[in-house]
N, C-alpha and C. Protein backbone atom coordinates (compact mmCIF):
# COMPACT_ATOMS: atom_id res chain seq x y z
N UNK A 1 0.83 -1.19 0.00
CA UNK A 1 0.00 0.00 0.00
C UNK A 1 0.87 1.25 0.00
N UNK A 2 1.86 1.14 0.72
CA UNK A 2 3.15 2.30 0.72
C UNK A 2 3.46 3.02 -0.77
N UNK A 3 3.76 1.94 -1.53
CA UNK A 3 3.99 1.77 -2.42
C UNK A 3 2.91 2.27 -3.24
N UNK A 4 1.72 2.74 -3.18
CA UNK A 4 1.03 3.48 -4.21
C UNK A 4 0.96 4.80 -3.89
N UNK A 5 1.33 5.45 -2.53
CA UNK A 5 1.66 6.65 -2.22
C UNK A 5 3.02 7.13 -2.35
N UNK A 6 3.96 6.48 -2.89
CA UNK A 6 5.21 6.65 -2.85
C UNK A 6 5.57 7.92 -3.44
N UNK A 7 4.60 8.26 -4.61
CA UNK A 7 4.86 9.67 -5.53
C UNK A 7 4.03 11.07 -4.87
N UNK A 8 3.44 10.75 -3.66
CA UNK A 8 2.35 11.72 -3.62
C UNK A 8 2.72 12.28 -2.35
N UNK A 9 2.44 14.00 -2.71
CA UNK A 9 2.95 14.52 -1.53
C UNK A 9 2.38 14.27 0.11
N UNK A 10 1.58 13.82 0.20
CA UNK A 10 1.32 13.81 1.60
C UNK A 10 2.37 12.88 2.75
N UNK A 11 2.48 13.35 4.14
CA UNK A 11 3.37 13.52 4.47
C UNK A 11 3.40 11.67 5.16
N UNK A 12 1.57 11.34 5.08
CA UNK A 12 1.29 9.80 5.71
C UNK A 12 0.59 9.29 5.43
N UNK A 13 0.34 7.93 5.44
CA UNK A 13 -0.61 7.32 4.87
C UNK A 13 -1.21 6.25 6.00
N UNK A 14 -2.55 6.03 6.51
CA UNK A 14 -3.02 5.69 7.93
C UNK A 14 -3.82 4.46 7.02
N UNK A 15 -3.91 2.95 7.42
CA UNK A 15 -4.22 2.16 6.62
C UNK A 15 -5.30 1.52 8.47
N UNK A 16 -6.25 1.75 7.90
CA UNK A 16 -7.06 0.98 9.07
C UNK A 16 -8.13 -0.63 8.23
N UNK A 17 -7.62 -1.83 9.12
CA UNK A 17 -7.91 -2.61 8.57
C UNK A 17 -8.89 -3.56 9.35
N UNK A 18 -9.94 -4.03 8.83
CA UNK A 18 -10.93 -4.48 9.87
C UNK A 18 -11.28 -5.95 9.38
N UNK A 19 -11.10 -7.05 10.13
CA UNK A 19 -11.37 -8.52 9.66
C UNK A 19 -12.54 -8.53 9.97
N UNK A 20 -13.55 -8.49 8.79
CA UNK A 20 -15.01 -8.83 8.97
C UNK A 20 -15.39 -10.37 9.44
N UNK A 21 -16.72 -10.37 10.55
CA UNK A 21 -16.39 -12.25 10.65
C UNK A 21 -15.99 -12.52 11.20
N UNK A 22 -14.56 -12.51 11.78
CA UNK A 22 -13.46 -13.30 12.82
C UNK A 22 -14.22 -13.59 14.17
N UNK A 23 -15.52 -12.80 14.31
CA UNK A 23 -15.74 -13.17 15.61
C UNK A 23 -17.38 -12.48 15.86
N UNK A 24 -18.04 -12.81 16.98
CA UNK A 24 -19.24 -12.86 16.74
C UNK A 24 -19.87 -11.16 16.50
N UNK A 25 -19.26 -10.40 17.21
CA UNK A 25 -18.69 -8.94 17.52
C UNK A 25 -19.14 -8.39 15.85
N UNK A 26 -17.83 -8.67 14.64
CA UNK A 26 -17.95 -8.23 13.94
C UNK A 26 -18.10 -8.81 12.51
N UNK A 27 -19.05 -9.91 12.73
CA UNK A 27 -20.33 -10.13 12.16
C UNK A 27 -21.54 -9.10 11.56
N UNK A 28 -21.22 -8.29 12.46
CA UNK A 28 -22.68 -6.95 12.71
C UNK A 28 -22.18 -6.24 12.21
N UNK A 29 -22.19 -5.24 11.05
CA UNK A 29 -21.33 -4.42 10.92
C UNK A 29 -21.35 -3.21 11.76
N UNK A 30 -22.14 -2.80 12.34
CA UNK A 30 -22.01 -2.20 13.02
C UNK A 30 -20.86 -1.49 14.09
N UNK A 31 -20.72 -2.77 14.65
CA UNK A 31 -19.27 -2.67 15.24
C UNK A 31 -17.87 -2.55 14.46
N UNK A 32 -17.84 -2.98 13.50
CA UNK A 32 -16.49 -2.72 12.86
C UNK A 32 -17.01 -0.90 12.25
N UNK A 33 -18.16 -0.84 11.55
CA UNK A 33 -18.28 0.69 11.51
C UNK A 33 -17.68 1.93 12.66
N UNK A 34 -18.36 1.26 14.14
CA UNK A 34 -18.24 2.05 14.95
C UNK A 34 -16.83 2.16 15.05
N UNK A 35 -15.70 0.90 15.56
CA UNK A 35 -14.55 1.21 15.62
C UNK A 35 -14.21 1.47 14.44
N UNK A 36 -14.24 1.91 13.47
CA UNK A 36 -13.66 2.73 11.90
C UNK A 36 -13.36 4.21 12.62
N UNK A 37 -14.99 5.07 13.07
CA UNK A 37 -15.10 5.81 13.20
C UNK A 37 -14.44 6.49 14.24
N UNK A 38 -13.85 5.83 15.27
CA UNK A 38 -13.54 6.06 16.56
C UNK A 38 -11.81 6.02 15.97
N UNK A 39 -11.32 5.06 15.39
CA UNK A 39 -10.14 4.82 15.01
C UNK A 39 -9.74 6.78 14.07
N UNK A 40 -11.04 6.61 13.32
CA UNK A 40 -10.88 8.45 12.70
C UNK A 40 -10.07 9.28 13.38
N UNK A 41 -11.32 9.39 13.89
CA UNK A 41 -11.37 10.48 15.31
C UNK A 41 -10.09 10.42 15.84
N UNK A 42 -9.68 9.77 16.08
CA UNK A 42 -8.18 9.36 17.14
C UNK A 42 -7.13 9.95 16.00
N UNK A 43 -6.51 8.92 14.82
CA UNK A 43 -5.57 9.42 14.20
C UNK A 43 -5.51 10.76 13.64
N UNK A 44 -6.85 11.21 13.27
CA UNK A 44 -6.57 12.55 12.66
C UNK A 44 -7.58 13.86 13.79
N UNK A 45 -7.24 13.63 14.92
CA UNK A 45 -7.60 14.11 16.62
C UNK A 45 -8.94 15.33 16.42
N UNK A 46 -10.29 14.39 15.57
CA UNK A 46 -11.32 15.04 15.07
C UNK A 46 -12.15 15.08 16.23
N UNK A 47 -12.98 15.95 16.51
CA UNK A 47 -13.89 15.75 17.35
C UNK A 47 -15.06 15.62 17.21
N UNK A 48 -16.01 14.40 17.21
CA UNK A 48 -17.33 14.80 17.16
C UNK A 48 -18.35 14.18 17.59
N UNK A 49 -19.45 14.67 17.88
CA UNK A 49 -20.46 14.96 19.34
C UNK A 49 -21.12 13.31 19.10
N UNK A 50 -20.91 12.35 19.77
CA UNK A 50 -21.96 11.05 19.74
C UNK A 50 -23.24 11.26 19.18
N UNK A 51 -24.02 10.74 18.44
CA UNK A 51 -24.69 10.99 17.68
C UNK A 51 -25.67 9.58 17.08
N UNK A 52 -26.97 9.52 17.19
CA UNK A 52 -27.78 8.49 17.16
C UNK A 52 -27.98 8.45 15.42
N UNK A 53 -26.99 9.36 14.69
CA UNK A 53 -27.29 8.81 13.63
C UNK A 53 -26.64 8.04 12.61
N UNK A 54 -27.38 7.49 11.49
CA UNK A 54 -27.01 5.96 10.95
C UNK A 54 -25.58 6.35 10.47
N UNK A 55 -24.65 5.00 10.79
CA UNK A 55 -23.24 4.97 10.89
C UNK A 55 -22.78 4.85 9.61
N UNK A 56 -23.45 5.16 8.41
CA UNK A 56 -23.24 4.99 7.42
C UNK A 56 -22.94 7.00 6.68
N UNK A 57 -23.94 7.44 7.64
CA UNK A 57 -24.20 9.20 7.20
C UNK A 57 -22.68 9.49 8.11
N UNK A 58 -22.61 9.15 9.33
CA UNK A 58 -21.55 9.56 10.08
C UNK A 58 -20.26 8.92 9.54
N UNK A 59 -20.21 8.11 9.24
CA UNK A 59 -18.80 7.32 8.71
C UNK A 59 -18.89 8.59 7.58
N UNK A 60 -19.42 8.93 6.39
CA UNK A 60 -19.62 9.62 4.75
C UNK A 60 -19.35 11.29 5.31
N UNK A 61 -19.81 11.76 6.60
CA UNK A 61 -19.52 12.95 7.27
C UNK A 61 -17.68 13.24 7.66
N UNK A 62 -17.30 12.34 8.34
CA UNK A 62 -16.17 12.16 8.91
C UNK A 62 -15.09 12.34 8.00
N UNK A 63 -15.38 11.49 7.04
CA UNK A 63 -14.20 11.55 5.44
C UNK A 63 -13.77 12.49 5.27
N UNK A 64 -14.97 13.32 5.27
CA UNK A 64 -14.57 14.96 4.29
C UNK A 64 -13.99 15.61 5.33
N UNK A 65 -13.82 15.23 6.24
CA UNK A 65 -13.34 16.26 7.92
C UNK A 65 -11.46 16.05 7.86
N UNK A 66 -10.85 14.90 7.17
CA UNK A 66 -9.90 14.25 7.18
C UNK A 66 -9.26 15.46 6.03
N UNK A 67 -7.86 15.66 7.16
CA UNK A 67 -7.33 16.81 5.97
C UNK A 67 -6.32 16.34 4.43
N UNK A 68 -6.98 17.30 3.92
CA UNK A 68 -6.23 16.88 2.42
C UNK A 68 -5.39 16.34 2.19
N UNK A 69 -3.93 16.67 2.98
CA UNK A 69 -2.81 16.57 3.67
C UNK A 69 -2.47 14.93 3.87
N UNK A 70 -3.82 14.19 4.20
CA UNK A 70 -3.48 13.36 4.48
C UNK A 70 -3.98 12.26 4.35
N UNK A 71 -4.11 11.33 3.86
CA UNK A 71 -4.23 9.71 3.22
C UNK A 71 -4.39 9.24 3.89
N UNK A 72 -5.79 8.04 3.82
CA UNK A 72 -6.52 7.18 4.60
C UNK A 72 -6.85 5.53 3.61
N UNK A 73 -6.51 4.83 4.18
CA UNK A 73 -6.79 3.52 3.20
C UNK A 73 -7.32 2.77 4.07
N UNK A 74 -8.39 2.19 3.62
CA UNK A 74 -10.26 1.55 4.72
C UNK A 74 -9.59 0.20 3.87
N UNK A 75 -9.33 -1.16 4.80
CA UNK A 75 -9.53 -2.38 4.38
C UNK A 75 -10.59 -3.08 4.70
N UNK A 76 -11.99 -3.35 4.11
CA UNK A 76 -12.61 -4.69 5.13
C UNK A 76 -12.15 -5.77 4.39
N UNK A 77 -11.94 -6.64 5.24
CA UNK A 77 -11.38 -7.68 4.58
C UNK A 77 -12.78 -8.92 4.73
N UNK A 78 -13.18 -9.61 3.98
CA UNK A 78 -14.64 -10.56 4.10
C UNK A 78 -15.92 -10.01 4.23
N UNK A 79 -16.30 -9.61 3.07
CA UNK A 79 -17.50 -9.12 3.13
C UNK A 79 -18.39 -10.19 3.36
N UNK A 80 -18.15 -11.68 3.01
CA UNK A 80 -18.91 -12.16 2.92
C UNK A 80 -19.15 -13.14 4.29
N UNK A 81 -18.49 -12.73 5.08
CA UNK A 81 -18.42 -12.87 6.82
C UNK A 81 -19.46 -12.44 7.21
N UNK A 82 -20.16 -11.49 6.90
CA UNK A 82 -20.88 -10.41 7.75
C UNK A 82 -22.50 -11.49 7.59
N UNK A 83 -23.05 -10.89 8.65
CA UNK A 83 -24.52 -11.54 9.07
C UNK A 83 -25.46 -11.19 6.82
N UNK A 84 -26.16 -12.47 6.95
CA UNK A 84 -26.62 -12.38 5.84
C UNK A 84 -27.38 -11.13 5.53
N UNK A 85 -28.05 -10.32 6.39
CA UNK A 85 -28.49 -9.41 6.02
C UNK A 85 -27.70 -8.40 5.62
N UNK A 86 -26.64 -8.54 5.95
CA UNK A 86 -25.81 -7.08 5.62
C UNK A 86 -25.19 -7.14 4.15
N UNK A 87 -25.29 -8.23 3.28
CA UNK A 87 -24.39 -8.56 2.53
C UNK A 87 -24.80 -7.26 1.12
N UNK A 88 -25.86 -6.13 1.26
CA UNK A 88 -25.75 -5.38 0.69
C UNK A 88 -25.05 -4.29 1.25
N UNK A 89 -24.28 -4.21 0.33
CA UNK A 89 -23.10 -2.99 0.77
C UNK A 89 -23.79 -1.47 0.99
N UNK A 90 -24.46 -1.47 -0.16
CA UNK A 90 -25.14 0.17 -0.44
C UNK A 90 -25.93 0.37 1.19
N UNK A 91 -26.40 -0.42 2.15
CA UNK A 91 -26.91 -0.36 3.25
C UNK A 91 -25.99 0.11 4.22
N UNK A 92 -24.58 0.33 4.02
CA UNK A 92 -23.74 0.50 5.25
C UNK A 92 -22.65 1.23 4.74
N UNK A 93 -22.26 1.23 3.65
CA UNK A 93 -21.17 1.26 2.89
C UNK A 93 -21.11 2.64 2.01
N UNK A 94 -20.23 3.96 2.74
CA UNK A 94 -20.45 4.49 1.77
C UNK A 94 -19.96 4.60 -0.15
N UNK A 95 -20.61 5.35 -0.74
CA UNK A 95 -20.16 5.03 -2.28
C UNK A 95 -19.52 6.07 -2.79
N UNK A 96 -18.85 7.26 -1.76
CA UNK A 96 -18.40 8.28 -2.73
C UNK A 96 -17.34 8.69 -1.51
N UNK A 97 -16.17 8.75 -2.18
CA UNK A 97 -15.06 8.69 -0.77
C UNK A 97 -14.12 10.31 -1.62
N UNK A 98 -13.58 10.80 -0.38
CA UNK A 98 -12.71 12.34 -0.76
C UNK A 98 -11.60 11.51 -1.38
N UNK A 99 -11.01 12.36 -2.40
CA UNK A 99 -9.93 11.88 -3.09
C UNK A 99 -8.57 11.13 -2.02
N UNK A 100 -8.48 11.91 -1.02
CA UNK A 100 -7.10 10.98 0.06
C UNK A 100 -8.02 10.10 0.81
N UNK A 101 -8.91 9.26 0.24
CA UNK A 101 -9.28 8.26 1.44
C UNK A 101 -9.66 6.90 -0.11
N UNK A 102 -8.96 5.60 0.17
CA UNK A 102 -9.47 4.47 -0.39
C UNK A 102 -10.05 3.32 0.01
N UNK A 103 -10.98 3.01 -0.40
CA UNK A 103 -11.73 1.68 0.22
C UNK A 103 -11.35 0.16 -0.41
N UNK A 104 -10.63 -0.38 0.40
CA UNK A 104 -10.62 -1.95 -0.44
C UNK A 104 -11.45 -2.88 0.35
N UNK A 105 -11.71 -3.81 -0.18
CA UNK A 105 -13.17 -4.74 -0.15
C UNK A 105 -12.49 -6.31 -0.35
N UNK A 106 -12.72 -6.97 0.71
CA UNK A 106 -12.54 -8.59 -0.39
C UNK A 106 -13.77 -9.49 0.20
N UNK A 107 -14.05 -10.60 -0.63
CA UNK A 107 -15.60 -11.49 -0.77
C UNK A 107 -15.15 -12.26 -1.47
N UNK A 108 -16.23 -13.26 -1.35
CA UNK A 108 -16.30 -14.47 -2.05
C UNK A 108 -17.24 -13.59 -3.08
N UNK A 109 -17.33 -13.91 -4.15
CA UNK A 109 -18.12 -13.41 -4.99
C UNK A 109 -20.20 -13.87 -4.89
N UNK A 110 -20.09 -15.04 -4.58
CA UNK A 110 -21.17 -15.47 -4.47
C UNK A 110 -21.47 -16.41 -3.32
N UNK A 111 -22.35 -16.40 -2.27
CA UNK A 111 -22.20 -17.41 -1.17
C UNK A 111 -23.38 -17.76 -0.96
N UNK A 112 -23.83 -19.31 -0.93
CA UNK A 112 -24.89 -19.45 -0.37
C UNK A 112 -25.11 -19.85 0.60
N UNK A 113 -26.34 -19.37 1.53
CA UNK A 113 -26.92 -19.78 3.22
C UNK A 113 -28.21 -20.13 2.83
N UNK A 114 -28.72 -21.08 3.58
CA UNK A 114 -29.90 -21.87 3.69
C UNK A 114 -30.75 -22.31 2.66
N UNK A 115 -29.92 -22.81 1.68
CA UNK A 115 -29.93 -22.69 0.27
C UNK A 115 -31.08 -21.25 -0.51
N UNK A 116 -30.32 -20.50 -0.53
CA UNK A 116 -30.15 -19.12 -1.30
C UNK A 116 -29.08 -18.49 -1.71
N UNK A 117 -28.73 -18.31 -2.72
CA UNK A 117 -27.41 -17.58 -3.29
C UNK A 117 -27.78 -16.30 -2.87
N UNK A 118 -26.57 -15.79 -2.67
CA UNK A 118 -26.25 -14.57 -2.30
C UNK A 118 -25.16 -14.13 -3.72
N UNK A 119 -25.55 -12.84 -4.51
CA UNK A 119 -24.30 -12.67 -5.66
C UNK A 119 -23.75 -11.27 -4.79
N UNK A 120 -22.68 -11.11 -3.16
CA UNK A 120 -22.58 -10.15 -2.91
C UNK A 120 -21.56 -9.23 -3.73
N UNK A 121 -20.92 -9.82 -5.10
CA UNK A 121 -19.88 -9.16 -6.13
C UNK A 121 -20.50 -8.28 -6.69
N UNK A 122 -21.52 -8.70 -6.94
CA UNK A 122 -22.98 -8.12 -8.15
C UNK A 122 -23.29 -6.82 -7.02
N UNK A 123 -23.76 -6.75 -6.34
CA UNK A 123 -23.98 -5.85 -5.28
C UNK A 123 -22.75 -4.67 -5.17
N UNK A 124 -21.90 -5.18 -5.14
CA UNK A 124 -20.57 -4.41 -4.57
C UNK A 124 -20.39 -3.56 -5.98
N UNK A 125 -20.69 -4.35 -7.31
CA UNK A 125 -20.13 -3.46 -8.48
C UNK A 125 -21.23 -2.45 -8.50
N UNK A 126 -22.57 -2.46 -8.24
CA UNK A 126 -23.54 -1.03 -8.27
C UNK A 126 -22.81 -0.04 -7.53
N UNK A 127 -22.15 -0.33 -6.57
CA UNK A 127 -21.33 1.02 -5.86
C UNK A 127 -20.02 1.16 -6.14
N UNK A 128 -19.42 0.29 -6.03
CA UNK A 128 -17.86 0.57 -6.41
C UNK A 128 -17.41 0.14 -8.06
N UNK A 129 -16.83 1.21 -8.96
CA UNK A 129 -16.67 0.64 -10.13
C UNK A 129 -15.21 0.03 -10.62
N UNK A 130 -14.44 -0.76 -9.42
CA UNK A 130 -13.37 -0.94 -10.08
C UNK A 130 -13.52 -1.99 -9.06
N UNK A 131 -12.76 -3.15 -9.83
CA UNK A 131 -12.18 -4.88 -9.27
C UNK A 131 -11.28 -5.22 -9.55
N UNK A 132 -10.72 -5.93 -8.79
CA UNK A 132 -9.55 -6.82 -9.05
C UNK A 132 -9.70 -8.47 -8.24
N UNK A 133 -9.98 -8.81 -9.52
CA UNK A 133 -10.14 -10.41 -9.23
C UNK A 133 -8.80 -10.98 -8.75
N UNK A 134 -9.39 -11.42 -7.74
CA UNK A 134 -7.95 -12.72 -7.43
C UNK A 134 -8.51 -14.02 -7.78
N UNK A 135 -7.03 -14.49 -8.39
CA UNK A 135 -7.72 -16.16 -9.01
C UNK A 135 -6.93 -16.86 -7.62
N UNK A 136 -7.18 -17.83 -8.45
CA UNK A 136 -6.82 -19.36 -7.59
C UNK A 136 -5.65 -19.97 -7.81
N UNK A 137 -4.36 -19.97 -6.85
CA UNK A 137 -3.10 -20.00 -7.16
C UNK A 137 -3.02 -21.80 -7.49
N UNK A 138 -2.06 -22.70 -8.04
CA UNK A 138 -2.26 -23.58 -8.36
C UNK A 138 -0.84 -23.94 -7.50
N UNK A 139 -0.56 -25.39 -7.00
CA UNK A 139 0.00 -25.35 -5.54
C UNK A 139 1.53 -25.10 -6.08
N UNK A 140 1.87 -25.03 -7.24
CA UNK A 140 3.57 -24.84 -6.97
C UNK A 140 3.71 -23.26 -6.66
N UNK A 141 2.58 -22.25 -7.60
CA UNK A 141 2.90 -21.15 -7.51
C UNK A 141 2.27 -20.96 -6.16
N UNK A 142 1.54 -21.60 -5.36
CA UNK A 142 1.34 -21.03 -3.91
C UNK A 142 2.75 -21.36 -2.46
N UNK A 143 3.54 -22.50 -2.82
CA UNK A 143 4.44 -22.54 -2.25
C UNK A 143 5.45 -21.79 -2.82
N UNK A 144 5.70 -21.38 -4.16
CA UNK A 144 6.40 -20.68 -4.34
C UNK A 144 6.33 -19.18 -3.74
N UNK A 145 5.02 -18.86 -3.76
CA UNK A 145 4.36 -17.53 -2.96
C UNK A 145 4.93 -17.68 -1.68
N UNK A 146 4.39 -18.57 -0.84
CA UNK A 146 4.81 -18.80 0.64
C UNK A 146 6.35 -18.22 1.05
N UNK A 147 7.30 -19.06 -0.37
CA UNK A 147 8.71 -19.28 0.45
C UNK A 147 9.07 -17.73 -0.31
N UNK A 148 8.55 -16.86 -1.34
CA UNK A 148 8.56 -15.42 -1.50
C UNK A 148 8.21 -14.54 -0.17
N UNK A 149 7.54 -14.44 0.33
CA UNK A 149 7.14 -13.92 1.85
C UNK A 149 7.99 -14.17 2.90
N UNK A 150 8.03 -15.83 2.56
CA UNK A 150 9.49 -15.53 3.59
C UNK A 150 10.98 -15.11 3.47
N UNK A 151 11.31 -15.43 2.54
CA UNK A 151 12.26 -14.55 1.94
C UNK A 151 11.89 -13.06 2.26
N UNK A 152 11.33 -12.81 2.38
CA UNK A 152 10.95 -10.95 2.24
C UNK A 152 11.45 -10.95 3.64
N UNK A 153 10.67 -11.36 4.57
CA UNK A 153 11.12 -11.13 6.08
C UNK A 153 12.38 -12.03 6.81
N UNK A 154 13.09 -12.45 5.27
CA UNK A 154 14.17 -13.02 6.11
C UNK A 154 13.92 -14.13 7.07
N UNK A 155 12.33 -15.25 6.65
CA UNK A 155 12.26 -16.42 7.62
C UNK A 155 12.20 -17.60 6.89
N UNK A 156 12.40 -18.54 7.38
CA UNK A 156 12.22 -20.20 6.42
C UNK A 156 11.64 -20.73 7.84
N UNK A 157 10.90 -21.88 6.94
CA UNK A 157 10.38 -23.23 7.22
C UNK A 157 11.18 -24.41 7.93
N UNK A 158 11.03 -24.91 8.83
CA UNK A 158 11.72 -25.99 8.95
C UNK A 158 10.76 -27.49 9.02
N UNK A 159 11.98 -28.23 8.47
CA UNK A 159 11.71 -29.42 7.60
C UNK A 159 10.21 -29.79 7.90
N UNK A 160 9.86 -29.99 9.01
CA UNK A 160 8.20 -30.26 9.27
C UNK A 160 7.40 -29.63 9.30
N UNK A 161 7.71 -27.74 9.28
CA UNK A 161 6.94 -27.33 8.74
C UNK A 161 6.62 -27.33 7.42
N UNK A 162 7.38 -27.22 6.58
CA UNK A 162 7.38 -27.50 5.08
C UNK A 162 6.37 -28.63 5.11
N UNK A 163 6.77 -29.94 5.48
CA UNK A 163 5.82 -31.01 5.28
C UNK A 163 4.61 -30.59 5.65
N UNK A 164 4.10 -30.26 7.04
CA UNK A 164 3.04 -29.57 6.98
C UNK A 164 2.34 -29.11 5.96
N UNK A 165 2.99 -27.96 5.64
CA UNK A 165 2.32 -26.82 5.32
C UNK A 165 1.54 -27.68 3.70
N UNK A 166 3.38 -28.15 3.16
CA UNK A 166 2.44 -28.94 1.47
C UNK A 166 1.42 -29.78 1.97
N UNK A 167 1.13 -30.37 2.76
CA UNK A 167 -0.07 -31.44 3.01
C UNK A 167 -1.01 -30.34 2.95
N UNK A 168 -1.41 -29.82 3.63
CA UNK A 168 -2.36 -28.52 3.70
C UNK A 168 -2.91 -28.04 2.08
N UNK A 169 -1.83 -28.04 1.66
CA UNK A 169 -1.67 -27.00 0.35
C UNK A 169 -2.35 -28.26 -0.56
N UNK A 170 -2.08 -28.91 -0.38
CA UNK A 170 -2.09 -30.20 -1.63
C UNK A 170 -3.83 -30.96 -1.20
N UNK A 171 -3.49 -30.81 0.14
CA UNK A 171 -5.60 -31.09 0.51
C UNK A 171 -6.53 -29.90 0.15
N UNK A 172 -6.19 -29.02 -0.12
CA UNK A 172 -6.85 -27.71 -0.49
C UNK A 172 -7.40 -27.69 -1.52
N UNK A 173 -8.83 -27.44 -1.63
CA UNK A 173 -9.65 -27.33 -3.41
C UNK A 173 -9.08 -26.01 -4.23
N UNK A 174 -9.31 -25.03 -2.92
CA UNK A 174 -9.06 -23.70 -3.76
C UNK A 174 -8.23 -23.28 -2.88
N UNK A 175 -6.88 -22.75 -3.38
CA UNK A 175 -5.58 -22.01 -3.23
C UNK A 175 -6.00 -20.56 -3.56
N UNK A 176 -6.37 -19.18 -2.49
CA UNK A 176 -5.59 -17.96 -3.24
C UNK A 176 -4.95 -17.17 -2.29
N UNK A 177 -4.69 -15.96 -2.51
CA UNK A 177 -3.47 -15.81 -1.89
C UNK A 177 -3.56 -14.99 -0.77
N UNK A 178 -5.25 -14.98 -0.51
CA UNK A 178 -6.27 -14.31 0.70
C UNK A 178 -5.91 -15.78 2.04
């Protein structure tokens, strides 16, 4: 992410990242909204009055409060975590962000619960007009990925983890790099 601000004058770039799902908490979006908003407030030391209204107007309020100066990058990561009702974005999600603030998104494209498809991709493209598909790594290029990462941080595998890890990799239908 550094790396796409690298040319641009601002002086920082504040990357707040929220695992949708992981837990029963933030399932709801609600709560990952609320801590978004609170996380705001804090890094860029905004003040503003608690307020009973929908966290979707207050999250779309807050943006524009964030100074020019300075770069904001919103991760949710699993949209398709979130309680089935929420899986429309346009309900929570705002669709029009100030030029220093970016929203990235990741989902399964389509999920079904209690046999009903859900297309939450289809949903997500009425508001946001740009994607980037991730495919499905195929297992040499996913161990090759693996031992790239570690290389980056300067760590390796040892012998049983390796074994591990290919058993894993090799029982796996779908490989990506989420």
């Amino acid at each position: 992410i550094s790396k796409w601000y690298s040319n641009s004058p601002s002086q920082s770039v504040s990357v707040i990242i929220r695992f949708l799902g992981t837990t029963p908490s933030s399932s709801d979006i609600s709560k990952p909204l609320s801590s978004i908003i609170e996380q705001i407030c804090q890094l860029y030391q905004i003040q503003v009055s608690p307020s009973s209204a929908e966290l979707k107007y207050q999250l779309e309020q807050l943006l524009t409060l964030i100074p020019k100066s300075e770069q904001l990058v919103l991760l949710l990561d699993s949209v398709d975590q979130l309680d089935v009702e929420q899986y429309d974005c346009t309900k929570w999600l705002p669709a029009i962000y100030p030029s220093n603030v970016k929203c990235v998104l990741s989902t399964i494209p389509t999920i079904e619960v209690n046999r009903q498809t859900y297309d939450i991709l289809d949903g997500l493209r009425k508001l946001i007009g740009f994607e980037i598909e991730i495919t499905e790594l195929n297992e040499m290029l996913a161990i090759q990925t693996l031992y790239s990462w570690l290389k980056t941080d300067h760590r390796q595998l040892t012998p049983i983890q390796h074994e591990w890890i290919q058993q894993k990799i090799l029982r796996t239908h779908t490989i990506t790099p989420l």
